[in-house]
Protein backbone atom coordinates (compact mmCIF):
# COMPACT_ATOMS: atom_id res chain seq x y z
CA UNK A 1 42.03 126.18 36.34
CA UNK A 2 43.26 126.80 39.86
CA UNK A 3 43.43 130.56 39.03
CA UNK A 4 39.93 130.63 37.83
CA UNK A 5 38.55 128.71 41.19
CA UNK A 6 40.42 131.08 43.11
CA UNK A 7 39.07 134.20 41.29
CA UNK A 8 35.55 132.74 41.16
CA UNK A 9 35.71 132.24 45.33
CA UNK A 10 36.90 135.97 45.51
CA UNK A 11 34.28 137.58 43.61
CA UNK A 12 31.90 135.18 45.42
CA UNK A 13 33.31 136.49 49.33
CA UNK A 14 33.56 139.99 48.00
CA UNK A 15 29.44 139.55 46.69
CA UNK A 16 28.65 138.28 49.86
CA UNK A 17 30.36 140.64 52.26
CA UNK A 18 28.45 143.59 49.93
CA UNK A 19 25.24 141.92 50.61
CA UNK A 20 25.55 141.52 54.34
CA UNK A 21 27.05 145.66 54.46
CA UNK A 22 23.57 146.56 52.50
CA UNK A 23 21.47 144.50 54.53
CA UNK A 24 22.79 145.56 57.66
CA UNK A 25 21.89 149.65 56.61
CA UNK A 26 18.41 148.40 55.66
CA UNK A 27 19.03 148.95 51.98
CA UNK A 28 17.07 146.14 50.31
CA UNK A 29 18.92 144.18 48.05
CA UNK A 30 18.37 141.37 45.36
CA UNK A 31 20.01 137.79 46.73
CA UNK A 32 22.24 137.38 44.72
CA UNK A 33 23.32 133.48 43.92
CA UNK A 34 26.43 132.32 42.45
CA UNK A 35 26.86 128.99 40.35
CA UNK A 36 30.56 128.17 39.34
CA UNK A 37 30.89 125.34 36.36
CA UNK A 38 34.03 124.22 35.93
CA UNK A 39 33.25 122.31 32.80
CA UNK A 40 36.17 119.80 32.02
CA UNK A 41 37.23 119.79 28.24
CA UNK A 42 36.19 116.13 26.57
CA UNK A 43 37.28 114.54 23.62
CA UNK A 44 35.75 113.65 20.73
CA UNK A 45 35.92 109.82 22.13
CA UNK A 46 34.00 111.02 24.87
CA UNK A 47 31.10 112.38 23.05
CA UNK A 48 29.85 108.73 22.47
CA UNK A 49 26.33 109.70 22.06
CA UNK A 50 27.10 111.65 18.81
CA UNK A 51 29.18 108.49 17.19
CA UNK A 52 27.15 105.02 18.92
CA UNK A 53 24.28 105.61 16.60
CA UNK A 54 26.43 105.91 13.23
CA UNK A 55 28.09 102.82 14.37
CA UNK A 56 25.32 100.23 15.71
CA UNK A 57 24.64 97.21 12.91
CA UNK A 58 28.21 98.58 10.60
CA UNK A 59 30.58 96.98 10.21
CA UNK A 60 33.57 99.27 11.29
CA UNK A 61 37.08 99.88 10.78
CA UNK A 62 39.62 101.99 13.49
CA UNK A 63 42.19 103.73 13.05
CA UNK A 64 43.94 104.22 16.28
CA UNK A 65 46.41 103.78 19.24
CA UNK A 66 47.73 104.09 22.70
CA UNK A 67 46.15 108.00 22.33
CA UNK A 68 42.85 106.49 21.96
CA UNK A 69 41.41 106.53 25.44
CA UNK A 70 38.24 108.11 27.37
CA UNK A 71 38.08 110.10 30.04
CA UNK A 72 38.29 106.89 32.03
CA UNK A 73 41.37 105.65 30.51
CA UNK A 74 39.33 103.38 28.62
CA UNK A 75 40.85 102.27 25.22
CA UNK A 76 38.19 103.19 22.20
CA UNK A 77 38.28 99.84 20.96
CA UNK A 78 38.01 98.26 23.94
CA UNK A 79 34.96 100.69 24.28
CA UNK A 80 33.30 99.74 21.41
CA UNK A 81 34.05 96.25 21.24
CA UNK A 82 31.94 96.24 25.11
CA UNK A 83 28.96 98.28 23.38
CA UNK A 84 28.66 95.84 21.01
CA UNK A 85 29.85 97.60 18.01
CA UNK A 86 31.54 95.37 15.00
CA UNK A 87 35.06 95.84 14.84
CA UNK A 88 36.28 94.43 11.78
CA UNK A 89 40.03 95.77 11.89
CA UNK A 90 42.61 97.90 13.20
CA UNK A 91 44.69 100.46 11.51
CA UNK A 92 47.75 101.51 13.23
CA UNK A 93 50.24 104.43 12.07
CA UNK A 94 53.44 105.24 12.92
CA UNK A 95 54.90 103.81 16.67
CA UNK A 96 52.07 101.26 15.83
CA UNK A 97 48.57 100.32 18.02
CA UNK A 98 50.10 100.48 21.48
CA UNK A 99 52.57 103.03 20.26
CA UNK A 100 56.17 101.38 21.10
CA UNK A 101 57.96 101.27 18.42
CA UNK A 102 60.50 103.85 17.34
CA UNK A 103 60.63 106.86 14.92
CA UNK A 104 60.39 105.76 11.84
CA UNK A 105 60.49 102.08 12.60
CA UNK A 106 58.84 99.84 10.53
CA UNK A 107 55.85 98.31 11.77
CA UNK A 108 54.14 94.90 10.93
CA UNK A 109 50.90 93.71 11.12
CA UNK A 110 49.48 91.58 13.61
CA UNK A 111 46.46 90.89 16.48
CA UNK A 112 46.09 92.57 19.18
CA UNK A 113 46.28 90.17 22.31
CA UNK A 114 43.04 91.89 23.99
CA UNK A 115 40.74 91.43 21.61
CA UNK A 116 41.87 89.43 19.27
CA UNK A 117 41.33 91.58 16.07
CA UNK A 118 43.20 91.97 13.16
CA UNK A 119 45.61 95.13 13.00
CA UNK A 120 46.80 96.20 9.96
CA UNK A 121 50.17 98.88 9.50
CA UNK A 122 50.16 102.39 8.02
CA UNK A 123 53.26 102.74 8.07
CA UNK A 124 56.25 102.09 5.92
CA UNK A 125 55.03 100.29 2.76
CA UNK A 126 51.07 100.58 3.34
CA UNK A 127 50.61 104.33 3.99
CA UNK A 128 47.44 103.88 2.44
CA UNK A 129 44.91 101.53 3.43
CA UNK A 130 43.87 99.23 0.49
CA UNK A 131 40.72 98.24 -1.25
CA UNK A 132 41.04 94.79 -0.27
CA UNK A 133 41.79 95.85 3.50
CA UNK A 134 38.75 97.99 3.07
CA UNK A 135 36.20 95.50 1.71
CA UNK A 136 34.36 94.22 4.79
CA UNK A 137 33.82 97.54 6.20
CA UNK A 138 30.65 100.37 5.79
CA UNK A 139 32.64 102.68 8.33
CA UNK A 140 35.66 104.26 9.19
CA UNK A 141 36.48 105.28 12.36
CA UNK A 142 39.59 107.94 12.73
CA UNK A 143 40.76 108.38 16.96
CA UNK A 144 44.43 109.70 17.15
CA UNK A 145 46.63 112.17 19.12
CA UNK A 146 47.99 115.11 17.33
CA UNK A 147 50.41 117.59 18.42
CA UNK A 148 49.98 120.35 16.03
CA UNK A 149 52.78 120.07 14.07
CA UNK A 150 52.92 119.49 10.24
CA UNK A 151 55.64 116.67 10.43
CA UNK A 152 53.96 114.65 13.31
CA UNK A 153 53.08 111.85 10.67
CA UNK A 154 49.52 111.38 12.36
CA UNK A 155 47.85 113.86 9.94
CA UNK A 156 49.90 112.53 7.16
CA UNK A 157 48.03 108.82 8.61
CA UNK A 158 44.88 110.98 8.67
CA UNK A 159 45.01 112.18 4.45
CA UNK A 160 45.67 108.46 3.10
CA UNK A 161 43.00 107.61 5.08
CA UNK A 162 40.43 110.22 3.93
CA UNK A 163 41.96 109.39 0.52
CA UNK A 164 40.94 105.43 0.59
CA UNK A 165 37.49 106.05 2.11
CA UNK A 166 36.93 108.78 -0.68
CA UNK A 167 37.76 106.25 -3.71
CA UNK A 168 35.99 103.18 -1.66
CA UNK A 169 32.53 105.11 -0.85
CA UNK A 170 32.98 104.65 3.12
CA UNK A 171 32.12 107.23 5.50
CA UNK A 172 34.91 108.76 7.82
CA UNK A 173 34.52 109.94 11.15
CA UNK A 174 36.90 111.86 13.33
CA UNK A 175 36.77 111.88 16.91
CA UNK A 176 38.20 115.07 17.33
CA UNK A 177 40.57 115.52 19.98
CA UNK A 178 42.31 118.94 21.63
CA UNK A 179 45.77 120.52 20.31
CA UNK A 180 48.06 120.82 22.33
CA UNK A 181 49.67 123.38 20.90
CA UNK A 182 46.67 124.27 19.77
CA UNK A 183 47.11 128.61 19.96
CA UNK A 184 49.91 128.75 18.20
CA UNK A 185 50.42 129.34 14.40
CA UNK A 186 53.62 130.10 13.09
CA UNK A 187 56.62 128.83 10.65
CA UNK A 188 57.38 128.35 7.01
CA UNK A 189 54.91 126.94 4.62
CA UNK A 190 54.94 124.06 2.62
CA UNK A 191 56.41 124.49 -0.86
CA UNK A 192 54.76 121.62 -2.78
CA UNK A 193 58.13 120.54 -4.35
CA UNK A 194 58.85 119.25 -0.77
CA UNK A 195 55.98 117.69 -0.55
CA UNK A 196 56.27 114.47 1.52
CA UNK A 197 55.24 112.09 4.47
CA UNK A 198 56.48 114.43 6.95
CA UNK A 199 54.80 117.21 5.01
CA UNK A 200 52.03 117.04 2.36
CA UNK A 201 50.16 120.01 2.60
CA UNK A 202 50.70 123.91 2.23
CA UNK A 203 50.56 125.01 5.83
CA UNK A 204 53.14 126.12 8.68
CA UNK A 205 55.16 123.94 10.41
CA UNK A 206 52.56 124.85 13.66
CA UNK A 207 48.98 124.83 12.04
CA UNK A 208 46.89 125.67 15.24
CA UNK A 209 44.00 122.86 14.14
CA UNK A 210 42.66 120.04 15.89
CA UNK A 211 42.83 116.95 13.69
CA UNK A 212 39.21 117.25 13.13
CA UNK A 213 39.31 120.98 11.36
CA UNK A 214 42.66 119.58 9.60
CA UNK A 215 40.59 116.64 8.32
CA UNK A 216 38.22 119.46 7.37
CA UNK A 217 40.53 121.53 5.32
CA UNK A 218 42.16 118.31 3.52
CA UNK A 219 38.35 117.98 2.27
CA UNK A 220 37.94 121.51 1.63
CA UNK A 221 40.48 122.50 -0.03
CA UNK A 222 40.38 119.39 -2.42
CA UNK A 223 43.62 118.05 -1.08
CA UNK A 224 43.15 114.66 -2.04
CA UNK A 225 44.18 112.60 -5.25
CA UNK A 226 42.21 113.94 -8.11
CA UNK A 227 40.48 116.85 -5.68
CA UNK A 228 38.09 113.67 -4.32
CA UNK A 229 36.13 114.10 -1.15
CA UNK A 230 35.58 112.06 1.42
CA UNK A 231 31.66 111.65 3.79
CA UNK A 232 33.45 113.25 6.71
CA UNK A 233 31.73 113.24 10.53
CA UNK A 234 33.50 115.35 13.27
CA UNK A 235 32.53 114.30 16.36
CA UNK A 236 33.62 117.33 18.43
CA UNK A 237 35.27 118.11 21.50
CA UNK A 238 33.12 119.67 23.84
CA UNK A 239 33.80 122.70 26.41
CA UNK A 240 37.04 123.11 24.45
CA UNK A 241 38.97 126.39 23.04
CA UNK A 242 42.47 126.90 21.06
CA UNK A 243 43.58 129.29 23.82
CA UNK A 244 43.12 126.25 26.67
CA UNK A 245 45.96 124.70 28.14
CA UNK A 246 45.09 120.55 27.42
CA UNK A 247 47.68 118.44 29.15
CA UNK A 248 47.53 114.72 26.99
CA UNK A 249 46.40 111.94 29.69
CA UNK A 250 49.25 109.75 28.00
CA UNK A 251 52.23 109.67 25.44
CA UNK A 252 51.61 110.39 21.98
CA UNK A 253 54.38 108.82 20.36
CA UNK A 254 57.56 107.15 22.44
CA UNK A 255 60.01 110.38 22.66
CA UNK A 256 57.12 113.22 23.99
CA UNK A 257 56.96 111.75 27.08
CA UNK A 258 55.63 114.97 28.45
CA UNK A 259 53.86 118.33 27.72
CA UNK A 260 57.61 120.26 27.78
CA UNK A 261 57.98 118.06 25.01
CA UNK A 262 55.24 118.56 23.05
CA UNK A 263 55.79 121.98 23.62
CA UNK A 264 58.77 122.51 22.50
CA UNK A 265 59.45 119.37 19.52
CA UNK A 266 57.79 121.54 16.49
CA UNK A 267 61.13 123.99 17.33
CA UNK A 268 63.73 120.93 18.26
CA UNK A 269 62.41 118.93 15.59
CA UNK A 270 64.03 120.83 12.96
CA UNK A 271 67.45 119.43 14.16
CA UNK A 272 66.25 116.10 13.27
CA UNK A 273 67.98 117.65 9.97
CA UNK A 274 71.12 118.21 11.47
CA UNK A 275 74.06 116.45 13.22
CA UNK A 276 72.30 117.28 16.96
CA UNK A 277 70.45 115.27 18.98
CA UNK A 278 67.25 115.99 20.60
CA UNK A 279 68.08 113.32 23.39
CA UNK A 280 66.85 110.25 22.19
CA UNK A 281 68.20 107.70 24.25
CA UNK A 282 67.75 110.10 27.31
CA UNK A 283 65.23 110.42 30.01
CA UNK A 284 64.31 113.89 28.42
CA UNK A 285 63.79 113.77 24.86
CA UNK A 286 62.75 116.73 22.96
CA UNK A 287 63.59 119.10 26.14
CA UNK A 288 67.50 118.90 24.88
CA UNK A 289 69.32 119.32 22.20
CA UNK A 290 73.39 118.53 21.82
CA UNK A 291 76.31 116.95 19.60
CA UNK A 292 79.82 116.08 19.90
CA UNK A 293 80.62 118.15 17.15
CA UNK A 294 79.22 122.03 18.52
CA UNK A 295 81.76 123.91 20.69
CA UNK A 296 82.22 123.12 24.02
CA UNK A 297 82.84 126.75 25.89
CA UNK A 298 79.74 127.83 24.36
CA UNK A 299 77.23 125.04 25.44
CA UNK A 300 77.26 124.24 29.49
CA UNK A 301 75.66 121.09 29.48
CA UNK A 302 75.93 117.74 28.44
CA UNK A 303 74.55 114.05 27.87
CA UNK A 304 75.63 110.54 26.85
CA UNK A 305 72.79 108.88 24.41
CA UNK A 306 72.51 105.62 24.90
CA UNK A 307 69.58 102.87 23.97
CA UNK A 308 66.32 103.24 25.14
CA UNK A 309 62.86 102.47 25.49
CA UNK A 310 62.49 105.51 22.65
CA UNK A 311 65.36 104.76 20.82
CA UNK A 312 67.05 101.43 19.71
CA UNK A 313 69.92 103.02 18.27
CA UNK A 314 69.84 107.08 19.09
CA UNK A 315 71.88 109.53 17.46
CA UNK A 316 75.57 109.73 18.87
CA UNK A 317 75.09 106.96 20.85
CA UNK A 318 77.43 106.35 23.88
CA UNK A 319 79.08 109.73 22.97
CA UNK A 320 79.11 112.88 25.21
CA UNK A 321 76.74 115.92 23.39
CA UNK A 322 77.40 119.27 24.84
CA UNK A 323 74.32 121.63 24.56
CA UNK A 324 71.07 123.20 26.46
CA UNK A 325 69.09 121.79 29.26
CA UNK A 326 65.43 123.51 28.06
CA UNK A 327 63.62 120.87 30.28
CA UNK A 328 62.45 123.71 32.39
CA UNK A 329 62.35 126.14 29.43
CA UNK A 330 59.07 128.51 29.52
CA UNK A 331 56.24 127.63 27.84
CA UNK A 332 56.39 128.50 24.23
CA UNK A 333 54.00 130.40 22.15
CA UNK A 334 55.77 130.49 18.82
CA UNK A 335 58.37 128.26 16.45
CA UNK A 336 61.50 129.00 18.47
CA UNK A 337 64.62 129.57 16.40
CA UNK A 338 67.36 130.56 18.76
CA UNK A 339 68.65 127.16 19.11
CA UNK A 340 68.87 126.05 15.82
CA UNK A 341 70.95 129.24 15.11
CA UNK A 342 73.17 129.15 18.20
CA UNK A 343 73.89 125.39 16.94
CA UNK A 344 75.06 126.30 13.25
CA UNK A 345 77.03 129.23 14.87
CA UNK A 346 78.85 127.08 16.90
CA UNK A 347 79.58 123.66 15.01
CA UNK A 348 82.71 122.91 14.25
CA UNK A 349 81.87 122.45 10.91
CA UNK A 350 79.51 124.03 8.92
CA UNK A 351 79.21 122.10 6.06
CA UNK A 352 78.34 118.77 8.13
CA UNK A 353 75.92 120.60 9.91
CA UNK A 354 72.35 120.08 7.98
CA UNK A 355 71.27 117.42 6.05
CA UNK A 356 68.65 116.62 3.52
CA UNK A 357 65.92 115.90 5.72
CA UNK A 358 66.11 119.48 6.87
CA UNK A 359 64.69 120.47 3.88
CA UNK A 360 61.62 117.92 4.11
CA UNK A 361 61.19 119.00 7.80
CA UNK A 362 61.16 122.64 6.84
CA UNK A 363 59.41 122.50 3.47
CA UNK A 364 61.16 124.84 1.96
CA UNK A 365 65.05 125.36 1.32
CA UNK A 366 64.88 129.26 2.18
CA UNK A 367 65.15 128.04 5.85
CA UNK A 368 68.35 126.55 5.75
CA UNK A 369 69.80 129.39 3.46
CA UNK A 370 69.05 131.86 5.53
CA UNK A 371 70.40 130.45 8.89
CA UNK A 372 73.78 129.73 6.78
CA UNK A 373 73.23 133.10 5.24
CA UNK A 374 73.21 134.91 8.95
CA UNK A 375 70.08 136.25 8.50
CA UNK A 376 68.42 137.90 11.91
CA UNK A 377 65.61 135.73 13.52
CA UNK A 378 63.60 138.80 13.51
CA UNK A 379 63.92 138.71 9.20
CA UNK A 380 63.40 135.31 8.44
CA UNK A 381 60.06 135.53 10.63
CA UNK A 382 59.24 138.85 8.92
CA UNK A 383 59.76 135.89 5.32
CA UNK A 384 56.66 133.76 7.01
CA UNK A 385 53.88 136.63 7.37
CA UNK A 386 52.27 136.75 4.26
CA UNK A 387 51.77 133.35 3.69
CA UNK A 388 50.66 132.73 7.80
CA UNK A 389 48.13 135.80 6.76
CA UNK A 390 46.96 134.25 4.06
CA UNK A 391 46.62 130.49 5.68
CA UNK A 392 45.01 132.20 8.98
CA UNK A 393 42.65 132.98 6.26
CA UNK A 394 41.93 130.11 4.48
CA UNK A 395 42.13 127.98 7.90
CA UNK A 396 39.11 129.96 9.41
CA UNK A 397 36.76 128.64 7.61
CA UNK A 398 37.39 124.99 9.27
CA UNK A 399 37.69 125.45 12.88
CA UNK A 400 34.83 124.27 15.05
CA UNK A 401 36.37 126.04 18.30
């Protein structure tokens, strides 16, 4: 943004100095005038005069969290509880409504102290929303986060949903929101034996969507139980591109507490499968990665987990990790391997290294085969290309940016 200002006030001087040089020989010239927009990239949420009407006199269900702001920093619900829209209940995924509770945790209904509405869970045991949870309601309303990878449960939150509204006859809509990671496609696909909450659908681990083309796709592709179809609204983003940088106005889940983070967890992630942290219980979560157990003269940093506001009980917990700082690691533009390798390389024992979840979090086994297997980085991305060809493909015919 600052680049473009800059550029725009160049070519503006440099304009004006040519003018005044042509005026001053007597050469007539056209005035010429120079308007710069700097438009600023809104969400979905923000584009309340698409979604008001479709909600005034329903009765309307959400399914949201912290992520759910405006511009202003205005919760959605809060939002649409001042305009006067119906609010029956709130769904909340994984981390829960105000987003606090750990990886994984389970979370439990309740009320939300503001407004006094009912949530309701989807997560742990009720995935799905139910028909009885669904009975008061004529709309759905869909406002959440997503970081662009496949295992970042949200979209996982997003299919169960599309899946009840299909079989109950209510309208879904999306307010579409920006990925951050949103230029980027890359990674192993999906093998539908390894099909699960952290994975359901045959894409790459980075699927360069916004949650509004994903929720797309699921329809499009007939991704839902028995190929149904849900009455889908996007409410799009507006002056927004996959090649823009987005910078999220607040946490999307407890341990990205930044946009280094975000950045980088699609490529840490993947030792969520393994016997190294990604500094949970640390001030920098997702922009490390250690253990006790990988070699010491090879790794020149270190860190103690202990329990956090992210983490109740991290991994290794009051033990020193040695590993990589990459908290001031370049921005990345593809799935980053390096690390994961280096890790195995260096553990002191290989069998201990990766466990089943790897294979959940990767999709596929050939993953972990072929890092045991010492196959070059440079091969096991060459094993990605026809499939990322062929879902670049398919995936074209859902974006909206």
């Amino acid at each position: 943004m600052i680049k473009f200002i800059k550029r725009s006030i160049a070519i503006t001087f440099a304009l004006s100095c040519l003018t005044t040089y042509s005026n001053s020989l007597g050469i007539n010239t056209a005035k010429i005038d120079i308007e710069i927009k700097i438009q600023t990239i809104k969400t979905g949420a923000d584009n309340f005069e698409k979604y008001l009407p479709l909600l005034k006199n329903k009765k309307v269900g959400i399914v949201t969290n912290q992520t759910g702001i405006l511009s202003d920093k205005t919760h959605v619900v809060d939002f649409l509880v001042e305009k006067k829209i119906n609010i029956q209940t709130i769904f909340a995924p994984e981390h829960g409504f105000r987003g606090t509770a750990d990886a994984g945790e389970h979370v439990v209904d309740g009320k939300d102290a503001k407004t006094g509405l009912p949530i309701i869970s989807l997560y742990g045991d009720n995935k799905k929303p139910k028909k009885d949870q669904l009975a008061t309601l004529d709309v759905m309303v869909f406002d959440l986060q997503d970081v662009g990878a496949r295992f970042y449960t949200y979209i996982s939150s997003l299919h169960y949903v599309m899946e009840a509204c299909a079989e109950n006859g209510i309208p879904l809509i999306i307010l579409d929101r920006p990925n951050p990671n949103g230029a980027i496609i890359d990674g192993p696909l999906l093998e539908k034996d390894f099909s699960s909450f952290v994975g359901m659908h045959p894409i790459p681990l980075l699927h360069g969507m916004t949650i509004g083309e994903y929720g797309q796709m699921i329809n499009g592709q007939k991704w839902l139980k028995n190929a149904a179809q849900c009455k889908l609204t996007v409410i799009p983003c507006l002056n927004y591109k996959h090649t823009m940088s987005y910078s999220l106005p607040i946490k999307p889940s407890p341990n990205l507490p930044n946009d280094q983070a975000i950045n980088l967890y699609a490529s840490l992630c993947l030792f969520e499968g393994t016997n190294v942290s990604v500094g949970r219980g640390t001030e920098k979560q997702f922009q490390i990665y250690g253990s006790p157990f990988l070699t010491k003269q090879y790794f020149d940093y270190t860190f103690t987990p202990k329990p956090n506001f992210g983490a109740k009980d991290p991994m290794h917990n009051g033990k020193e990790c040695f590993g990589e700082d990459l908290s001031s690691n370049k921005k990345l533009t593809q799935l980053e391997l390096k690390w994961i390798i280096k890790a195995y390389q260096n553990t002191t024992d290989k069998t201990k290294f990766f466990n089943p979840f790897f294979t959940k979090l990767a999709g596929t086994k050939n993953l972990q085969q072929q890092i045991e297997n010492g196959v070059p980085e440079n091969k096991i991305r060459e094993s990605w290309q026809k499939d990322l060809a062929s879902f670049k493909k398919m995936r074209a015919k859902y974006l909206i940016y």
